[in-house]
Protein backbone atom coordinates (compact mmCIF):
# COMPACT_ATOMS: atom_id res chain seq x y z
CA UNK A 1 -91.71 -61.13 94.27
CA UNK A 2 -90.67 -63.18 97.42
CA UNK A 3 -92.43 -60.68 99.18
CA UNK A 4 -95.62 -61.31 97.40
CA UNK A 5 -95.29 -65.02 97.79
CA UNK A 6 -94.93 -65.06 101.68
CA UNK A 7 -98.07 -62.96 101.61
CA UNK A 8 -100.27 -64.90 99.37
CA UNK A 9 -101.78 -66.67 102.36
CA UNK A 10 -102.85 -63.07 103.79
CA UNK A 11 -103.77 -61.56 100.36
CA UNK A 12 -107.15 -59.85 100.81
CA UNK A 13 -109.46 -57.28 99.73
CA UNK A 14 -110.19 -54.03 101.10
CA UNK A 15 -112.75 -51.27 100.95
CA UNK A 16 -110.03 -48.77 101.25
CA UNK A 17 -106.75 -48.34 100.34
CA UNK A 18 -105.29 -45.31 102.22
CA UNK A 19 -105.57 -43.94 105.23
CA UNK A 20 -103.54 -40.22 105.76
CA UNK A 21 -103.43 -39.71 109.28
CA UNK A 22 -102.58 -36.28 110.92
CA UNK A 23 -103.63 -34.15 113.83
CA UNK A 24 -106.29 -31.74 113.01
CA UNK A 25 -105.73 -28.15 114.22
CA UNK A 26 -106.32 -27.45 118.19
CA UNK A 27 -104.57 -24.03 118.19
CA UNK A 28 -102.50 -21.51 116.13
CA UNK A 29 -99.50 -23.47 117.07
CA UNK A 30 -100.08 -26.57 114.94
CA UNK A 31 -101.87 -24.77 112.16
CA UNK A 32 -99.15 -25.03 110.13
CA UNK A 33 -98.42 -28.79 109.85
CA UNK A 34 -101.94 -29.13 109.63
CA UNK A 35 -102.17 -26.90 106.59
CA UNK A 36 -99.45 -28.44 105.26
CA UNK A 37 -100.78 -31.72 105.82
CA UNK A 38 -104.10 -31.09 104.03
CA UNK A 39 -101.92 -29.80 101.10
CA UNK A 40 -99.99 -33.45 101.00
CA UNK A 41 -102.84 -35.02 100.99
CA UNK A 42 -103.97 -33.08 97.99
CA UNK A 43 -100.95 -33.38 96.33
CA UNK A 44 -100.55 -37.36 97.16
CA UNK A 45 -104.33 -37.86 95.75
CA UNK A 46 -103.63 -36.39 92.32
CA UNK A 47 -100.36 -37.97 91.87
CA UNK A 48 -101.10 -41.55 92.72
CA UNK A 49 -103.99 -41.46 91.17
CA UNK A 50 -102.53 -40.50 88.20
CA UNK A 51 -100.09 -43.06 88.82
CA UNK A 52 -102.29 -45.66 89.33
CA UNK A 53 -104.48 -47.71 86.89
CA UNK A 54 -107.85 -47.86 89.17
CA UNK A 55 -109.36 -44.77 91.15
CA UNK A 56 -107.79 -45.30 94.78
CA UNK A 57 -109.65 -44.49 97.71
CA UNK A 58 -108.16 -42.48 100.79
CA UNK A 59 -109.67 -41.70 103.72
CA UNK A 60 -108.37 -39.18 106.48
CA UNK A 61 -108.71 -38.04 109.93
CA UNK A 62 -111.85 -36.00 108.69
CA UNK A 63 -113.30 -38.99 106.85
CA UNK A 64 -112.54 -41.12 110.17
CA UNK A 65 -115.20 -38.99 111.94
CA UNK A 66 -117.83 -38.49 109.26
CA UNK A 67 -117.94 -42.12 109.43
CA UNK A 68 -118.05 -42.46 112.97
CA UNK A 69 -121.02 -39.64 113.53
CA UNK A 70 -123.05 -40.16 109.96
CA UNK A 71 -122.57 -43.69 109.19
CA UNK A 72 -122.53 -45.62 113.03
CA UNK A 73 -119.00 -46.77 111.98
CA UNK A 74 -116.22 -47.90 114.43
CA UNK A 75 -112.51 -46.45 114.39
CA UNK A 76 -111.70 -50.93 114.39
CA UNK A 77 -113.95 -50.98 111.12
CA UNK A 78 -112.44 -48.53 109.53
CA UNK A 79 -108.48 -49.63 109.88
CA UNK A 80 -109.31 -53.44 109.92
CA UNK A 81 -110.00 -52.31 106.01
CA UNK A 82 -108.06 -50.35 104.84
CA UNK A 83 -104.85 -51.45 103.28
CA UNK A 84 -101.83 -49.14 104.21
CA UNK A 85 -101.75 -46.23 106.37
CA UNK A 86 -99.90 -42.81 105.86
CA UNK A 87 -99.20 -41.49 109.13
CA UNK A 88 -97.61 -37.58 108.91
CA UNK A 89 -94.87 -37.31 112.00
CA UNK A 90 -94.75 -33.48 113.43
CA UNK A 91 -93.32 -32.57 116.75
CA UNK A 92 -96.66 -30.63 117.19
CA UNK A 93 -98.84 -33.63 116.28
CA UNK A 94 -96.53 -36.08 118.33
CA UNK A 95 -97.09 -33.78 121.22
CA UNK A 96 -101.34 -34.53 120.89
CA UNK A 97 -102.65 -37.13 123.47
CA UNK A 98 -105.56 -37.73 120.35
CA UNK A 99 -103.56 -38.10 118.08
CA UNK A 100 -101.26 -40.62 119.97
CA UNK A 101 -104.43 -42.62 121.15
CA UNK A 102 -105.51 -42.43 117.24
CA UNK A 103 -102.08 -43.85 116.09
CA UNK A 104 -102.27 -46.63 119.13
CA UNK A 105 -105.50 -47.69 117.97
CA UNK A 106 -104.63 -47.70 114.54
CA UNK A 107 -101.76 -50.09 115.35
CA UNK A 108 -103.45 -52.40 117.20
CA UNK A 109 -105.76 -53.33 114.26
CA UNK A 110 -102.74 -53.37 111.62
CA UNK A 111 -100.40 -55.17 113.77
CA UNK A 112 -102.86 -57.74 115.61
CA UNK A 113 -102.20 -61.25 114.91
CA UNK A 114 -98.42 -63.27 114.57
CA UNK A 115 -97.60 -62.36 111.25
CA UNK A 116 -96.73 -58.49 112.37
CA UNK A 117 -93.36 -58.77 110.54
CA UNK A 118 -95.19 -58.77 107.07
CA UNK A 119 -97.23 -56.30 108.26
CA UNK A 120 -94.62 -53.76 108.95
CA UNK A 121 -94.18 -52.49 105.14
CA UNK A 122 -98.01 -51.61 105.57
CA UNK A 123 -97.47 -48.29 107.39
CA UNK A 124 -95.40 -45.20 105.95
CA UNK A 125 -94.40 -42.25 108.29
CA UNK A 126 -93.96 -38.84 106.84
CA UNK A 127 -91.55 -36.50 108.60
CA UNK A 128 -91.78 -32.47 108.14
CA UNK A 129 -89.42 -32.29 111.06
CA UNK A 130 -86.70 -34.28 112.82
CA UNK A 131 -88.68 -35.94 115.80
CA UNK A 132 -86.95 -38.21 118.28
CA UNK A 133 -87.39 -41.64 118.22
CA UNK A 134 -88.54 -41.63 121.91
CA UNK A 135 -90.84 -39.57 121.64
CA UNK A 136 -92.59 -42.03 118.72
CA UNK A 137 -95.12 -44.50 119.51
CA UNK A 138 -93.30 -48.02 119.56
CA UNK A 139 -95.65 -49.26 117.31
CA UNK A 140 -94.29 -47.11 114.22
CA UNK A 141 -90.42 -47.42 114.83
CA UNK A 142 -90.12 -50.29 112.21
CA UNK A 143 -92.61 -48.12 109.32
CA UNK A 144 -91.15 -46.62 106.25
CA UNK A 145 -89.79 -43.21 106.67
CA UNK A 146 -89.61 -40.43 104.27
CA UNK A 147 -88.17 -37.32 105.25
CA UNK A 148 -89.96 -34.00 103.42
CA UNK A 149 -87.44 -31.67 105.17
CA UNK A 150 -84.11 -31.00 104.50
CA UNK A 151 -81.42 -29.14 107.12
CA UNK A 152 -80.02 -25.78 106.38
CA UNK A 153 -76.54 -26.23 105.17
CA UNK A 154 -75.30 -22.54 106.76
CA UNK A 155 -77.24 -22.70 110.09
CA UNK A 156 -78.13 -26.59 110.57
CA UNK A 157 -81.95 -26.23 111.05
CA UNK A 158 -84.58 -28.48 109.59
CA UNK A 159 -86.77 -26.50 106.96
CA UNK A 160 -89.83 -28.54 105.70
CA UNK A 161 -90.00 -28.75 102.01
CA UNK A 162 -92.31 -25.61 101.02
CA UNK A 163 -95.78 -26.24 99.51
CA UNK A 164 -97.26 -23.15 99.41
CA UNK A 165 -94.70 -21.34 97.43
CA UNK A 166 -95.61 -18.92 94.27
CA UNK A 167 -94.62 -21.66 92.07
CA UNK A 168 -96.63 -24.65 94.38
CA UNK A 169 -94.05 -27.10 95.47
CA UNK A 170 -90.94 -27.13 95.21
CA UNK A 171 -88.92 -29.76 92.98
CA UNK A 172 -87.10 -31.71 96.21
CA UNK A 173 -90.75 -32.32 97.77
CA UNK A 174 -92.13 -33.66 94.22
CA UNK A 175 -88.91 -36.18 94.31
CA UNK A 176 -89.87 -37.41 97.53
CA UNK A 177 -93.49 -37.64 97.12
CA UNK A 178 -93.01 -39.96 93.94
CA UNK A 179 -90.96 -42.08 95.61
CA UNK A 180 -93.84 -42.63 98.25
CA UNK A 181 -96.23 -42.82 96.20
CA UNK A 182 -94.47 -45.79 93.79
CA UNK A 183 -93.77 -47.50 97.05
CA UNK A 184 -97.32 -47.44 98.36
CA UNK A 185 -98.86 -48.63 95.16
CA UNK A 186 -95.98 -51.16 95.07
CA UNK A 187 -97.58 -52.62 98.67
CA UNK A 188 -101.38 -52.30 97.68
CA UNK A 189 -100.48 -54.25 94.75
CA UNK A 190 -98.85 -56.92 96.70
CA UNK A 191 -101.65 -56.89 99.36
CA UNK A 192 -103.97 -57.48 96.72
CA UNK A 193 -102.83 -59.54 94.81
CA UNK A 194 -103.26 -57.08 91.84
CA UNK A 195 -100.57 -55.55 89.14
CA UNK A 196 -101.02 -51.80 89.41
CA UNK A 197 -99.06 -51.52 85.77
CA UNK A 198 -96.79 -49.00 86.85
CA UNK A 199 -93.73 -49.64 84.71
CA UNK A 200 -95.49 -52.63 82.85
CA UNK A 201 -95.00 -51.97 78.67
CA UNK A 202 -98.42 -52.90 76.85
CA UNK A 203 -98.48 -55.57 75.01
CA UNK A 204 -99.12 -53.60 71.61
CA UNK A 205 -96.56 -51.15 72.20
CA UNK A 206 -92.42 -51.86 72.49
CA UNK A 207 -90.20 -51.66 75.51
CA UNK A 208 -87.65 -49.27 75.87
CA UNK A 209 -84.68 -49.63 78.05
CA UNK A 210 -82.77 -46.62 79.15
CA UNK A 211 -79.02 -47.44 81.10
């Protein structure tokens, strides 16, 4: 709540609500987190959607383009409305001079103006591995971080969370992706101005507690 009252003066709308961001394939040796990106996003579409009680748009790197080529759009148009950004946090993908100049640009329309304090809670990073904070782009150091690996308790290496197993995903990755997903709806809501009615009892039915 004291959130949403220092942002009432900013409270706007905004054609879209998420943006996923993530370096798109350039070789066989970032294939991987870009598969497993475009399963997140799959995953992360159903679930807060289902969470959610309006249809919630997302857009991603993909999207960014078809925009760009079909529809005459700018990258500035595109993040200037759209409400909280997603970014996925590889060392492959931190390695990408595109994607870096992507994540700049992005940052510059998100963070432009004197209020960039209450516009910090606006981007989330998503980590499959342990990158260094150097290696980061400034901009991002104060985001949200979730971490959807875990480190191997006999030989100390990061393993991402599997989402490709024979079951789908596994339960650890689920955890973490509701917890993002409450927490994003949690910020559109506030950006808004809007109750998402997550957690909200109806007004027919009772409330239950559970300690």
């Amino acid at each position: 709540m004291k959130l949403l009252k220092k942002l009432k003066p900013y409270l706007m709308g905004f054609e879209h609500d998420i943006f996923i961001a993530f370096a798109p394939a350039s070789g066989t040796e970032n294939q991987a987190s870009t598969d497993w990106s475009l399963k997140f996003c799959e995953y992360l579409t159903l679930l807060m959607n289902r969470l959610s009680d309006k249809k919630l748009t997302f857009l991603t790197h993909d999207d960014l383009r078809m925009r760009q080529s079909v529809l005459g759009e700018t990258t500035g148009n595109v993040f200037s409305s759209t409400a909280v950004f997603i970014v996925v946090i590889t060392p492959e993908f931190i390695q990408s001079s595109s994607y870096q100049k992507e994540l700049d640009d992005m940052c510059g329309f998100v963070f432009n103006g004197e209020d960039k304090k209450l516009k910090q809670h606006r981007v989330f990073k998503v980590y499959t591995q342990p990158v260094s904070p150097d290696a980061e782009p400034s901009c991002l150091k104060n985001g949200r971080s979730y971490n959807f690996f875990e480190i191997n308790r006999y030989n100390k290496k990061p393993v991402t969370l599997d989402l490709t197993g024979k079951d789908g995903a596994n339960e650890k990755y689920w955890s973490k992706l509701v917890d993002l997903a409450y927490d994003v709806i949690n910020v559109i809501s506030e950006l808004t101005g809007k109750t998402n009615g997550i957690g909200q009892p109806s007004a027919n039915c009772p409330a239950v507690f559970l300690a």
